[in-house]
PDB file of N, CA and C in Angstrom:
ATOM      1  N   UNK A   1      99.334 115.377 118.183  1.00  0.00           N
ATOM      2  CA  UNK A   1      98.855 114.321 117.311  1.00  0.00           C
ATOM      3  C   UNK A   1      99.108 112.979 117.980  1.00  0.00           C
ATOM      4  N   UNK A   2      98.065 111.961 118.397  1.00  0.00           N
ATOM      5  CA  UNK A   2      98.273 110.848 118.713  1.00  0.00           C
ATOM      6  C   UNK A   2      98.427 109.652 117.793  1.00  0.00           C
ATOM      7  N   UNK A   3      99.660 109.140 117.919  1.00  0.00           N
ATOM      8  CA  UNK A   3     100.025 107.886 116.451  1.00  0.00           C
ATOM      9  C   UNK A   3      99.559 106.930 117.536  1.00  0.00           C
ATOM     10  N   UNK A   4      99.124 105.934 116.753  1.00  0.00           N
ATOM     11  CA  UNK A   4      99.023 104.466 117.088  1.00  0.00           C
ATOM     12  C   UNK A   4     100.495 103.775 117.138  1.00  0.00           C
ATOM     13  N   UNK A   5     101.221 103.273 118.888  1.00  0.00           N
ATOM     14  CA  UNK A   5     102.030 103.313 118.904  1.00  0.00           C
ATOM     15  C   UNK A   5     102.313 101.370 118.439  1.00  0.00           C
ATOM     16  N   UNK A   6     101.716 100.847 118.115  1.00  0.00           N
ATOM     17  CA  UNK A   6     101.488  99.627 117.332  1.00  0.00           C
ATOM     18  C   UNK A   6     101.525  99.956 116.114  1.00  0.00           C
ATOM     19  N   UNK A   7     101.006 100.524 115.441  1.00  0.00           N
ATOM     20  CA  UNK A   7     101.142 100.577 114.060  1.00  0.00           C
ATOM     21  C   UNK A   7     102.682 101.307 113.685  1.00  0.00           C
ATOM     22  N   UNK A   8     102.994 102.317 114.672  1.00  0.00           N
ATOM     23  CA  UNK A   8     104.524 102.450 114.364  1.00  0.00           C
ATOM     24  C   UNK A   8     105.189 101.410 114.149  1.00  0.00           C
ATOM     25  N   UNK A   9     105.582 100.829 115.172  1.00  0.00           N
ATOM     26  CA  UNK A   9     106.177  99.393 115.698  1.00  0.00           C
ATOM     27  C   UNK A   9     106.222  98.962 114.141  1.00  0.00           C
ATOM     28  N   UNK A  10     104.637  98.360 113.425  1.00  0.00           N
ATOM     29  CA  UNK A  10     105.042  97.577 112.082  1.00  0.00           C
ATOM     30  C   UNK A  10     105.184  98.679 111.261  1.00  0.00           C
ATOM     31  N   UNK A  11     105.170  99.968 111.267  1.00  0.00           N
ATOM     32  CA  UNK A  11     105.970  99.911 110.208  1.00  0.00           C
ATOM     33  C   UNK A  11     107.752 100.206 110.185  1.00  0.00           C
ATOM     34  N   UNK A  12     107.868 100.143 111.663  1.00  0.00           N
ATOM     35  CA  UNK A  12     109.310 100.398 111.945  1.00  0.00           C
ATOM     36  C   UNK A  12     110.264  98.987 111.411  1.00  0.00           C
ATOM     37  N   UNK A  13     109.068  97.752 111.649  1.00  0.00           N
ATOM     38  CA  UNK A  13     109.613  96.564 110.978  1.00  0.00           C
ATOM     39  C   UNK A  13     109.562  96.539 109.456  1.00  0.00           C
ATOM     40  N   UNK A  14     108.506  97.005 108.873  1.00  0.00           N
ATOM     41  CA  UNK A  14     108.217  97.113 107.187  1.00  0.00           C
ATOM     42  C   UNK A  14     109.487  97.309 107.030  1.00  0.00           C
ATOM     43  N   UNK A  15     110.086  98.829 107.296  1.00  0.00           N
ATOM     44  CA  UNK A  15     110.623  99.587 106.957  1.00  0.00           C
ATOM     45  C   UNK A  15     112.068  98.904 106.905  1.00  0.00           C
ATOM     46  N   UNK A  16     112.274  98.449 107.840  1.00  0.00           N
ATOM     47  CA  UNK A  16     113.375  97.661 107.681  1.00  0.00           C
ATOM     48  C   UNK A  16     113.688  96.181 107.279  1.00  0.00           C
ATOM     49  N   UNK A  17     112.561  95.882 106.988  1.00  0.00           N
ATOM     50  CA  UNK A  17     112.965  94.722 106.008  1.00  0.00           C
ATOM     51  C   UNK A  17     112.721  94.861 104.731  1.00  0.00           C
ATOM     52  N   UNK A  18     112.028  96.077 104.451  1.00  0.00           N
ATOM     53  CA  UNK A  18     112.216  96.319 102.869  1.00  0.00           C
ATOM     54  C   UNK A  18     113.504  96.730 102.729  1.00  0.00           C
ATOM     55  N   UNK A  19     114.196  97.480 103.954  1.00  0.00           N
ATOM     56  CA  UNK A  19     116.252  97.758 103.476  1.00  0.00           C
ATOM     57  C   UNK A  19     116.531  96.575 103.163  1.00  0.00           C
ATOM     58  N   UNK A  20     116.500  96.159 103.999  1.00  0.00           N
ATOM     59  CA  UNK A  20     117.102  94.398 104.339  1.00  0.00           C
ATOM     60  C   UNK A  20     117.104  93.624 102.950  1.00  0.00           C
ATOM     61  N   UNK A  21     115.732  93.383 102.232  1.00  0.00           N
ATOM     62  CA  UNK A  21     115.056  92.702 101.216  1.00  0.00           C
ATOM     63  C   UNK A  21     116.129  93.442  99.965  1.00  0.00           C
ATOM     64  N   UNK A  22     116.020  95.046 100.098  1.00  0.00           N
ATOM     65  CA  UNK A  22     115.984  95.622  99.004  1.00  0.00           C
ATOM     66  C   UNK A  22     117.751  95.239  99.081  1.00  0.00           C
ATOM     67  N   UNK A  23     118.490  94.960 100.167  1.00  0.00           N
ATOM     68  CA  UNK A  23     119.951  94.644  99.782  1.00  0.00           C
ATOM     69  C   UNK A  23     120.577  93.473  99.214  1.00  0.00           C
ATOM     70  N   UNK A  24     119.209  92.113  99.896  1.00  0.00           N
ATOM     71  CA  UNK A  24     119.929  90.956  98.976  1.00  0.00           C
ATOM     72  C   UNK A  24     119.578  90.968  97.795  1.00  0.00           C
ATOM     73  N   UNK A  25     118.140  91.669  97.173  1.00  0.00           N
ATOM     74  CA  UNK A  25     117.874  92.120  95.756  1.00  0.00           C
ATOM     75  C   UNK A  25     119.213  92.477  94.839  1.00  0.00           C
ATOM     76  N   UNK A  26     119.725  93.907  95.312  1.00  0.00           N
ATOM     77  CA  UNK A  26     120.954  94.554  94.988  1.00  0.00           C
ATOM     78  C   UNK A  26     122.204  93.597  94.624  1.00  0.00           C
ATOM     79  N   UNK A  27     122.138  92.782  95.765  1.00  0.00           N
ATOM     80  CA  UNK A  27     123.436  91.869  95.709  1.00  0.00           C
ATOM     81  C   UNK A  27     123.368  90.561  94.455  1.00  0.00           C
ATOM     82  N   UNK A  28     122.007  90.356  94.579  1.00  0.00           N
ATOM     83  CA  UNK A  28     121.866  89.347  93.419  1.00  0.00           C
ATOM     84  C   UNK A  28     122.244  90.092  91.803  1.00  0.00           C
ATOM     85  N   UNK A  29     121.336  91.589  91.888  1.00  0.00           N
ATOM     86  CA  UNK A  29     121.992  91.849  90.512  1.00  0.00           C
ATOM     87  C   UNK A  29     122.912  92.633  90.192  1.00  0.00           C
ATOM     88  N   UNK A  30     123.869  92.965  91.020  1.00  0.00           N
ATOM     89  CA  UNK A  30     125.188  93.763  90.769  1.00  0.00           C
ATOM     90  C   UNK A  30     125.852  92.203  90.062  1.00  0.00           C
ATOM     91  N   UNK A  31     125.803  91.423  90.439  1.00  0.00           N
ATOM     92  CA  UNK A  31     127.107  90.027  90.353  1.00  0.00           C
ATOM     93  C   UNK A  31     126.335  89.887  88.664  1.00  0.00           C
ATOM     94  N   UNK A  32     124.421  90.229  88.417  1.00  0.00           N
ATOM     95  CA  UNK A  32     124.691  89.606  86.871  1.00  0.00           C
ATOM     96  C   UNK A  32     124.537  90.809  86.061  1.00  0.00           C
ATOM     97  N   UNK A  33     124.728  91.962  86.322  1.00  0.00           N
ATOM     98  CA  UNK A  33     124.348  92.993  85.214  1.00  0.00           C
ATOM     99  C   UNK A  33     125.108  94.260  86.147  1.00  0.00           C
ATOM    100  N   UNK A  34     126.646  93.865  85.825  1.00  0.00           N
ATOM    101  CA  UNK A  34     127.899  95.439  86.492  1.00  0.00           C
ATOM    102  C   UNK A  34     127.396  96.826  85.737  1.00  0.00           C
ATOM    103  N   UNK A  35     126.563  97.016  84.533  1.00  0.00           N
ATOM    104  CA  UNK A  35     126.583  97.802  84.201  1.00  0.00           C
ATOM    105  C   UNK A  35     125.115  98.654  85.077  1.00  0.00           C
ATOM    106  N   UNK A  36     124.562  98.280  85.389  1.00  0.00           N
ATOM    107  CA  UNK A  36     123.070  98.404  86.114  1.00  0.00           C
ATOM    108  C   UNK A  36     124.095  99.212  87.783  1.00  0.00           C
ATOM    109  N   UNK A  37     125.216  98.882  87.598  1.00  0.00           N
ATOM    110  CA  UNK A  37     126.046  99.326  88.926  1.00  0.00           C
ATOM    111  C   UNK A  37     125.336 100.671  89.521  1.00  0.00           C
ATOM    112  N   UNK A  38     125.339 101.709  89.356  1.00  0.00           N
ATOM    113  CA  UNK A  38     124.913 103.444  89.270  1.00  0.00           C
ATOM    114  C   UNK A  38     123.371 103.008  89.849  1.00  0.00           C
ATOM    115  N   UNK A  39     122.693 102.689  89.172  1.00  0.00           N
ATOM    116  CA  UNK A  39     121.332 102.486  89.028  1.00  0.00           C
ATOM    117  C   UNK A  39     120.907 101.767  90.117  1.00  0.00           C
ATOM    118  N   UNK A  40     121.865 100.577  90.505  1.00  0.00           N
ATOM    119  CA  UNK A  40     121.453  99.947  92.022  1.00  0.00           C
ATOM    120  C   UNK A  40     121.943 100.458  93.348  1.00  0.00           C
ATOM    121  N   UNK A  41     123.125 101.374  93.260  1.00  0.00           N
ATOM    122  CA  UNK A  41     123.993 101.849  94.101  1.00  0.00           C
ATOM    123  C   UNK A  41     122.612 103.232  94.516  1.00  0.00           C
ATOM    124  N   UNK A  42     122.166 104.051  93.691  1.00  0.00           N
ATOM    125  CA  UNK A  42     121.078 104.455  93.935  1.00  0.00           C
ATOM    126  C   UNK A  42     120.003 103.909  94.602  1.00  0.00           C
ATOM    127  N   UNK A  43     119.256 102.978  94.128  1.00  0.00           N
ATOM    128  CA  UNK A  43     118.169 102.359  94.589  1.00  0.00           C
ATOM    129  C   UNK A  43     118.484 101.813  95.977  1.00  0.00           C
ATOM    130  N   UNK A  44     119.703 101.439  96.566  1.00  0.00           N
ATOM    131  CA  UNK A  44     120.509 101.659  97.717  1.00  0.00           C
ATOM    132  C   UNK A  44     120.081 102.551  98.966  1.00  0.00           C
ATOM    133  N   UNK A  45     120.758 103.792  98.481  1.00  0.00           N
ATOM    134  CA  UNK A  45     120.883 104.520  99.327  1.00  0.00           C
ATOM    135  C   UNK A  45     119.435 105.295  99.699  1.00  0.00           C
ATOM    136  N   UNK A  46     118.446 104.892  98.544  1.00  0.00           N
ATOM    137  CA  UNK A  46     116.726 105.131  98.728  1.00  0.00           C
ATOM    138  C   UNK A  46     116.486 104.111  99.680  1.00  0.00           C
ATOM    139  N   UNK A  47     117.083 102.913  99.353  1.00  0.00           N
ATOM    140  CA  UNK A  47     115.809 101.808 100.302  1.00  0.00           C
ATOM    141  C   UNK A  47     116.626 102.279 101.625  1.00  0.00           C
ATOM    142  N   UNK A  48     117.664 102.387 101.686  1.00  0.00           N
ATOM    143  CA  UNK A  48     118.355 102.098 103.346  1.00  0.00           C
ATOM    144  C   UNK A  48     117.395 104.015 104.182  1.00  0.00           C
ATOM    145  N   UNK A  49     117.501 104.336 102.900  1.00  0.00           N
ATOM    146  CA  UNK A  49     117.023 105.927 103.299  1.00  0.00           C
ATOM    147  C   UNK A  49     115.651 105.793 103.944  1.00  0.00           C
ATOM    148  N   UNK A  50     114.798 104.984 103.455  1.00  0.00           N
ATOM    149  CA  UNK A  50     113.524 104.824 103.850  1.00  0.00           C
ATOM    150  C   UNK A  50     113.643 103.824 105.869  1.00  0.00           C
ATOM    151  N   UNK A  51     114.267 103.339 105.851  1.00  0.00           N
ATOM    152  CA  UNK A  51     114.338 102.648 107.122  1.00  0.00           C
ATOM    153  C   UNK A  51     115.554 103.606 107.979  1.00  0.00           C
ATOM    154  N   UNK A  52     116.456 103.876 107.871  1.00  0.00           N
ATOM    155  CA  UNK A  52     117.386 104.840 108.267  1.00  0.00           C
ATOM    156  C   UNK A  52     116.286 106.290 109.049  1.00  0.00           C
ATOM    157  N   UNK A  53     115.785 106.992 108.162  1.00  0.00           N
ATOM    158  CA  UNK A  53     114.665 108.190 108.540  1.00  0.00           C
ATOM    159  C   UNK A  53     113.700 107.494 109.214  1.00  0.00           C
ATOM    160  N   UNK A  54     113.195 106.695 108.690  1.00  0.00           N
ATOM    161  CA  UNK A  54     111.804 106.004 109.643  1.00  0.00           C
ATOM    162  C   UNK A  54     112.631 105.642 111.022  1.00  0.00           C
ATOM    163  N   UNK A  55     113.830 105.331 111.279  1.00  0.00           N
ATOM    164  CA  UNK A  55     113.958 105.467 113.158  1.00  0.00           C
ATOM    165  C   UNK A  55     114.645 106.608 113.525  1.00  0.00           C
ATOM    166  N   UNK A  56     115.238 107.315 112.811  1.00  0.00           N
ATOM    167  CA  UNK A  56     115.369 108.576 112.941  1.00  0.00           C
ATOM    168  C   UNK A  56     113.977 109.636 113.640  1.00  0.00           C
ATOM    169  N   UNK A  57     113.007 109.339 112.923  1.00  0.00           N
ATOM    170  CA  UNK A  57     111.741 109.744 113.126  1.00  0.00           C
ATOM    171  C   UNK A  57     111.632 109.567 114.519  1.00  0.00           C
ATOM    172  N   UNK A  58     111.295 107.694 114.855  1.00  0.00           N
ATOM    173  CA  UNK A  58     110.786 107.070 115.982  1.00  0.00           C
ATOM    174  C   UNK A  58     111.663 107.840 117.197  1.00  0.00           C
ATOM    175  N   UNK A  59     112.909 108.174 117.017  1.00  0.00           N
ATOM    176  CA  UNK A  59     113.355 108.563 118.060  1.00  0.00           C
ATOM    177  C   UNK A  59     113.538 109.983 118.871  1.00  0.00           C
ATOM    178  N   UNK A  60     113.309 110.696 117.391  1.00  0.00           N
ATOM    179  CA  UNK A  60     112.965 112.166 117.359  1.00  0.00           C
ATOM    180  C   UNK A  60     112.679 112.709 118.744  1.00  0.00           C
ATOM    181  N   UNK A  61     112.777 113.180 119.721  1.00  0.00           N
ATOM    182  CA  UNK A  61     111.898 114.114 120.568  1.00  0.00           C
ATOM    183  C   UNK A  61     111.754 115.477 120.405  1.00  0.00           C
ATOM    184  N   UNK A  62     111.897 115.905 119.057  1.00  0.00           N
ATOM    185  CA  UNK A  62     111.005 117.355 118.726  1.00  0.00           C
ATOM    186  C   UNK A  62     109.984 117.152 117.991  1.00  0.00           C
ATOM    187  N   UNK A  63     108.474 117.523 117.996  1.00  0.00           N
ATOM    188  CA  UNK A  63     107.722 116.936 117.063  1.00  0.00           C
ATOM    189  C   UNK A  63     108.141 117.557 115.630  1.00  0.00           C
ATOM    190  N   UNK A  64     109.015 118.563 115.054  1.00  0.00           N
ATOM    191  CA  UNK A  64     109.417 119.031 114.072  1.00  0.00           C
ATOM    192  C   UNK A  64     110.396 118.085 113.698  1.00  0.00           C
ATOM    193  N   UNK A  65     111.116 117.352 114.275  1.00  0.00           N
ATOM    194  CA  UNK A  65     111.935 116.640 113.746  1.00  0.00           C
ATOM    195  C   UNK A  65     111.380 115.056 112.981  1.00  0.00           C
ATOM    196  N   UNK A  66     110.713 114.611 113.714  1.00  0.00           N
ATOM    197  CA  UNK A  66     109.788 114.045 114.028  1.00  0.00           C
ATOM    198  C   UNK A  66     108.823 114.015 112.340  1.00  0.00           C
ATOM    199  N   UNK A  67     107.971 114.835 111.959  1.00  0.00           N
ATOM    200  CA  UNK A  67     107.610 114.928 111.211  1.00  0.00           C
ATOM    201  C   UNK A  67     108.267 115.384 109.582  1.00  0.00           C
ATOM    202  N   UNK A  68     109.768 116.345 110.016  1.00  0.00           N
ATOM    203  CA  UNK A  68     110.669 116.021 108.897  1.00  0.00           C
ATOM    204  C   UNK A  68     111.110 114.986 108.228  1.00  0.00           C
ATOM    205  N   UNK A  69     111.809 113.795 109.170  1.00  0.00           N
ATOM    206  CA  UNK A  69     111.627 112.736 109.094  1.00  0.00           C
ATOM    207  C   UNK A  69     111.287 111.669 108.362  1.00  0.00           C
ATOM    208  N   UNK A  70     109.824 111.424 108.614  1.00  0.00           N
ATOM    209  CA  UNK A  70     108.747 111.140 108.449  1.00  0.00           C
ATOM    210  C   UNK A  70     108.612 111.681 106.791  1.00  0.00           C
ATOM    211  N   UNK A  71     108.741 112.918 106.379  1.00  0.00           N
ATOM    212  CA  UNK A  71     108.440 113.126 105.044  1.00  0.00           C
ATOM    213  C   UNK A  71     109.872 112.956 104.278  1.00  0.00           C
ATOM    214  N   UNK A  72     110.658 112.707 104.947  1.00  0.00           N
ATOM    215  CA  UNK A  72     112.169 112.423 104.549  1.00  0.00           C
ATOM    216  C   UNK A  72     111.930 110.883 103.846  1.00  0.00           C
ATOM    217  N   UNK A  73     111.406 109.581 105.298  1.00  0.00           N
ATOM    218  CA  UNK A  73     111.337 108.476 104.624  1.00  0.00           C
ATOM    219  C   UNK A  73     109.912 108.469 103.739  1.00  0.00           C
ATOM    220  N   UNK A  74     109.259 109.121 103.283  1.00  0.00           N
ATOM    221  CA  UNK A  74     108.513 108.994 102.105  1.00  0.00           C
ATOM    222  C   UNK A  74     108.838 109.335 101.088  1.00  0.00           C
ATOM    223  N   UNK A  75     109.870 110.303 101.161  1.00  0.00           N
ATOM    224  CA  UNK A  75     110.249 110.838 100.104  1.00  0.00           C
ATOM    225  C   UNK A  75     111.470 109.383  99.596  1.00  0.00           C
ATOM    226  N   UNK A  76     111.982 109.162 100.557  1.00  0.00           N
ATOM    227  CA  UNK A  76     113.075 108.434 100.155  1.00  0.00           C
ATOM    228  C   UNK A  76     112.347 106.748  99.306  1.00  0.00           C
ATOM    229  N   UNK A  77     110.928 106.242  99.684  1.00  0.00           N
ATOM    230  CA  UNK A  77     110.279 105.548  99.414  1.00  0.00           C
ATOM    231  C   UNK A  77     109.348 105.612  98.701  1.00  0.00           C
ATOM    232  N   UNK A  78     109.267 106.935  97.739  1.00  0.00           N
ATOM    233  CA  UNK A  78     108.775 106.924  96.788  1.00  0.00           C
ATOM    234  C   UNK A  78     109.801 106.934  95.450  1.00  0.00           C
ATOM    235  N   UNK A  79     111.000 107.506  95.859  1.00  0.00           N
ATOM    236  CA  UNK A  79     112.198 106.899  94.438  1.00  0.00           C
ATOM    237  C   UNK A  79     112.605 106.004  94.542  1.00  0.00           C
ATOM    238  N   UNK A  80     112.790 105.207  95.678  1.00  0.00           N
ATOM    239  CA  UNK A  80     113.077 103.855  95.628  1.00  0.00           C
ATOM    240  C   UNK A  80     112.031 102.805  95.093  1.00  0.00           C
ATOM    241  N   UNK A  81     110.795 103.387  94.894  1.00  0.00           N
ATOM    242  CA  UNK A  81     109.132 102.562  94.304  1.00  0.00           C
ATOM    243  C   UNK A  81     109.673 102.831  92.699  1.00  0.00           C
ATOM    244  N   UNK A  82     110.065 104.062  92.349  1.00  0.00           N
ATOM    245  CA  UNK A  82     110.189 104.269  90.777  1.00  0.00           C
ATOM    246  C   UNK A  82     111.605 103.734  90.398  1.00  0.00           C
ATOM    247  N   UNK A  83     112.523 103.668  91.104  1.00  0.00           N
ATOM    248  CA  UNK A  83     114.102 103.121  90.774  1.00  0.00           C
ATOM    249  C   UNK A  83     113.635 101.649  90.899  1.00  0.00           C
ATOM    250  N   UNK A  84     113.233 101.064  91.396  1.00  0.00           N
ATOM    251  CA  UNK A  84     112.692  99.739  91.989  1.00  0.00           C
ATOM    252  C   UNK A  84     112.036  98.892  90.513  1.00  0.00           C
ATOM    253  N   UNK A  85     111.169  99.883  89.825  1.00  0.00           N
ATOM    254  CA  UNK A  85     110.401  99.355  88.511  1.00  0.00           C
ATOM    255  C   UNK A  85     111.385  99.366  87.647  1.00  0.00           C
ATOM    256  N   UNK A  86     112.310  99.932  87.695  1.00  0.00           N
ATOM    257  CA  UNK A  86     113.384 100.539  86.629  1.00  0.00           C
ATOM    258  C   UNK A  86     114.617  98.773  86.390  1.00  0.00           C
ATOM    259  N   UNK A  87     114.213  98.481  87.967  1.00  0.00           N
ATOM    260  CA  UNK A  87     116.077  97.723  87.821  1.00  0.00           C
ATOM    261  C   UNK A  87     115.271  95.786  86.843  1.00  0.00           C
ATOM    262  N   UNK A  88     116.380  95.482  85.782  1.00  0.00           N
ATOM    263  CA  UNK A  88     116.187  94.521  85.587  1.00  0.00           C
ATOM    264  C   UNK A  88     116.532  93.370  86.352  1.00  0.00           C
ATOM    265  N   UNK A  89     115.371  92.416  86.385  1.00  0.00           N
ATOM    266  CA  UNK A  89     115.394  91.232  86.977  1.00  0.00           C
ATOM    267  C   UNK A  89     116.204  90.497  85.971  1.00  0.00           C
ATOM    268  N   UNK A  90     115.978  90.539  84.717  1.00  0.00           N
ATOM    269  CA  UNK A  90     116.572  89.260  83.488  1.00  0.00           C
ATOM    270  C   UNK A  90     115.090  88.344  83.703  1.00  0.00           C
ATOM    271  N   UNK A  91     114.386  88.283  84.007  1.00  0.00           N
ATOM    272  CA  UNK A  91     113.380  87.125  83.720  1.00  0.00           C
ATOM    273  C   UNK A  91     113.655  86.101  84.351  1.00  0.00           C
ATOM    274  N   UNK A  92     114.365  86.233  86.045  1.00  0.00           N
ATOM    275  CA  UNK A  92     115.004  85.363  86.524  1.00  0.00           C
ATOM    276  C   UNK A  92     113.530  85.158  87.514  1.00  0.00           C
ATOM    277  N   UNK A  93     113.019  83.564  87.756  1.00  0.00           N
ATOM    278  CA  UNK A  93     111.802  83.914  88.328  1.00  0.00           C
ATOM    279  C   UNK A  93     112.553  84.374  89.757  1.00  0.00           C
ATOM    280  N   UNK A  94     112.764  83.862  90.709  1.00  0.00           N
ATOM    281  CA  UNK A  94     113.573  84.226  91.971  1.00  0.00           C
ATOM    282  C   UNK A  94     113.837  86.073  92.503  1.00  0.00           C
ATOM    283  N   UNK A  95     114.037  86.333  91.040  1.00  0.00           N
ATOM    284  CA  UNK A  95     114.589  87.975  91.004  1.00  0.00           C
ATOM    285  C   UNK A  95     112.931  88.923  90.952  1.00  0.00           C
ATOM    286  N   UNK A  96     112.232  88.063  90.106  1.00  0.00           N
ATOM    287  CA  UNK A  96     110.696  88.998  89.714  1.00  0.00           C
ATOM    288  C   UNK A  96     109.731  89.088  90.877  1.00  0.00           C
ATOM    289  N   UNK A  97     110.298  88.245  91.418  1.00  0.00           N
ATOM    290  CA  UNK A  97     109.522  87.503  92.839  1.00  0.00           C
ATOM    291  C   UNK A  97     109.557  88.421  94.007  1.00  0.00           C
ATOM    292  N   UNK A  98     111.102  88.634  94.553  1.00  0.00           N
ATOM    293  CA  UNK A  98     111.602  89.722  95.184  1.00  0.00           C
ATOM    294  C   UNK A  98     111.301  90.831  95.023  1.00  0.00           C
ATOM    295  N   UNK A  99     111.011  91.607  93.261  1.00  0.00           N
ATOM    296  CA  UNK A  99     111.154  92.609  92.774  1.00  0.00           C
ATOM    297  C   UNK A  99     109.916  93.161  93.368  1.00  0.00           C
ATOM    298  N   UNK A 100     109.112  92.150  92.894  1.00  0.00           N
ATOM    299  CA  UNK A 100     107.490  91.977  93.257  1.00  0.00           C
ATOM    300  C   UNK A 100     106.628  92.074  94.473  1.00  0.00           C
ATOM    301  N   UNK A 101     107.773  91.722  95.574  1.00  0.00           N
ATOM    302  CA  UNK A 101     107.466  91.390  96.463  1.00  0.00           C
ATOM    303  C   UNK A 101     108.141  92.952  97.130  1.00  0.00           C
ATOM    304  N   UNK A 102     108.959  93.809  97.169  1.00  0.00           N
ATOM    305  CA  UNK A 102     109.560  94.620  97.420  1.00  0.00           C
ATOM    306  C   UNK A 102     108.434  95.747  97.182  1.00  0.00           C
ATOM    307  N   UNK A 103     107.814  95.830  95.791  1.00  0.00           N
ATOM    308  CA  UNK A 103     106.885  96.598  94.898  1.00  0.00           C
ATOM    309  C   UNK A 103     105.909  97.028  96.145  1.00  0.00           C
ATOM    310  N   UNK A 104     105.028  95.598  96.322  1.00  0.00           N
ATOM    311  CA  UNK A 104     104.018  95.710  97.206  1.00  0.00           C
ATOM    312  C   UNK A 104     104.615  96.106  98.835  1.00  0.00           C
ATOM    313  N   UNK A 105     105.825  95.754  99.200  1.00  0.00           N
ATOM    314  CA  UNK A 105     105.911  96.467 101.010  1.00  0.00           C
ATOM    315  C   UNK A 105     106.577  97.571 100.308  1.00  0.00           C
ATOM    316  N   UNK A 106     106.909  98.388  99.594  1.00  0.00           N
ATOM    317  CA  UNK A 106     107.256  99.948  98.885  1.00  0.00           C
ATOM    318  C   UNK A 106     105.799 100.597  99.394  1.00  0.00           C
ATOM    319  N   UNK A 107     104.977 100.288  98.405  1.00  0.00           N
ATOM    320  CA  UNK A 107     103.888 100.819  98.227  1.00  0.00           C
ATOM    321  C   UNK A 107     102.719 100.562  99.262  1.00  0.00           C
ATOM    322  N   UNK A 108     102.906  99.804 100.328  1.00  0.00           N
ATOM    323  CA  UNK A 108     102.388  99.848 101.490  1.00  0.00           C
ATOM    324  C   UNK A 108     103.025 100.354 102.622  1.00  0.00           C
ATOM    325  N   UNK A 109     104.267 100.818 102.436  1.00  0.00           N
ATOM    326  CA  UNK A 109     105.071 102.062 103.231  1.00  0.00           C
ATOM    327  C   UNK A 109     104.638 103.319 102.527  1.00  0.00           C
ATOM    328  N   UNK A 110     104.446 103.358 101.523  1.00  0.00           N
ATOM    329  CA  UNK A 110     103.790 104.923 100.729  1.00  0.00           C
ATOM    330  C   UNK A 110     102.789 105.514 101.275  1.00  0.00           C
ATOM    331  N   UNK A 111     101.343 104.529 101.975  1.00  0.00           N
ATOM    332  CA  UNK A 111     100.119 104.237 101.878  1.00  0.00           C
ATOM    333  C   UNK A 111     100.323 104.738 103.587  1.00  0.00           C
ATOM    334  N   UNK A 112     101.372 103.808 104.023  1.00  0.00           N
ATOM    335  CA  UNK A 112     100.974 104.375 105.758  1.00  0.00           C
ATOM    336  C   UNK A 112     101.874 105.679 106.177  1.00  0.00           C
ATOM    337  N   UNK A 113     102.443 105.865 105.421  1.00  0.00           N
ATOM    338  CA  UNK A 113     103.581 106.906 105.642  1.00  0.00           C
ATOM    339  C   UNK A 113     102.434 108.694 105.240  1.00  0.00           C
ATOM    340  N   UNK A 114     101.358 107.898 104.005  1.00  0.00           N
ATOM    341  CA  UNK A 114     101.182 109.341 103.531  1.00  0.00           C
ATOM    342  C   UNK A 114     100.256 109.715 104.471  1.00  0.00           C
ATOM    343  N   UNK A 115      99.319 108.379 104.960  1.00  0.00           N
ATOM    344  CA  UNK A 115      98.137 108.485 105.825  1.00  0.00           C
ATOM    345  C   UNK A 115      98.660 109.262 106.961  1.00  0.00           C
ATOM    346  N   UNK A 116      99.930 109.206 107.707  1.00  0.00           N
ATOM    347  CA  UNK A 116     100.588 110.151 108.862  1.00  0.00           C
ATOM    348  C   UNK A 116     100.851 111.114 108.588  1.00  0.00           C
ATOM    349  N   UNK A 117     101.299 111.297 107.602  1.00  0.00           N
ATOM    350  CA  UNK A 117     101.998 112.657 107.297  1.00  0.00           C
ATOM    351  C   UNK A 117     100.623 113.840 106.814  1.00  0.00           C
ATOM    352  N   UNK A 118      99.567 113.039 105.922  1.00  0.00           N
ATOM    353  CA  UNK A 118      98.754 114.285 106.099  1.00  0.00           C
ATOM    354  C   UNK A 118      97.786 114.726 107.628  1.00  0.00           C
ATOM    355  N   UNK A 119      98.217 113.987 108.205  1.00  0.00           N
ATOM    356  CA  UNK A 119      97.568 114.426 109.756  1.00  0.00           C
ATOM    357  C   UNK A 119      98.512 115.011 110.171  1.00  0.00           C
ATOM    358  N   UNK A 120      99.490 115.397 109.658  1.00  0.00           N
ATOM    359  CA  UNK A 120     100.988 116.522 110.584  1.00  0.00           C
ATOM    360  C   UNK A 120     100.442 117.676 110.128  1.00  0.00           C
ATOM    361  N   UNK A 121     100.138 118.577 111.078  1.00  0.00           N
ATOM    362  CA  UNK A 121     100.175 120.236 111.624  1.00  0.00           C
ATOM    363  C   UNK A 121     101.188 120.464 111.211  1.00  0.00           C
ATOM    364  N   UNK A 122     101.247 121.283 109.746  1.00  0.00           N
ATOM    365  CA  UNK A 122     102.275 122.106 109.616  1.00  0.00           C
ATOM    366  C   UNK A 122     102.524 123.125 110.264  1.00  0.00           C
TER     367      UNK A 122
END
């Protein structure tokens, strides 16, 4: 299977600045809503999961690993898309913004992640 080794590249960056994004998110609302604690500590270990597997992937040299991977960070970036709708902002504009903004590079990691993965030879 030949990937477009450019289009990896962005989404190897997506991927990691939606961790990135999705941690100062986290950090803003652990400090105003401790009880949301569980719920973000989750949404956590999804977003870092989605960039974590996505270079896991990139570096792979088995194509089985490679494509595990690969359905590892989709999987991990599709509960982090539904934990993601879940966490309250408070109506903070700053927070809806991020939330919002997280929503759309989620769901445009969904979009290029699924487009690869159904071209993987099981």
């Amino acid at each position: 299977m030949a990937i477009n080794i450019l289009a990896m590249q962005e989404l190897e960056k997506l991927t990691y600045a939606f961790a990135i994004e999705s941690s100062s998110l986290i950090k803003s609302l652990e400090k105003m809503e401790p009880e949301q604690f569980g719920v973000l500590q989750q949404y956590k270990g999804h977003a870092a999961g989605v960039s974590l597997t996505f270079m896991n992937a990139i570096e792979a040299e088995a194509n089985e690993v490679f494509a595990n991977n690969l359905r590892s960070c989709l999987y991990h970036a599709q509960v982090a898309l539904k934990q993601l709708d879940e966490l309250n902002t408070h109506e903070v504009a700053e927070l809806v913004k991020q939330k919002q903004t997280l929503t759309e590079k989620c769901n445009l990691i969904i979009t290029k992640l699924t487009a690869i993965t159904d071209k993987i030879i099981y």
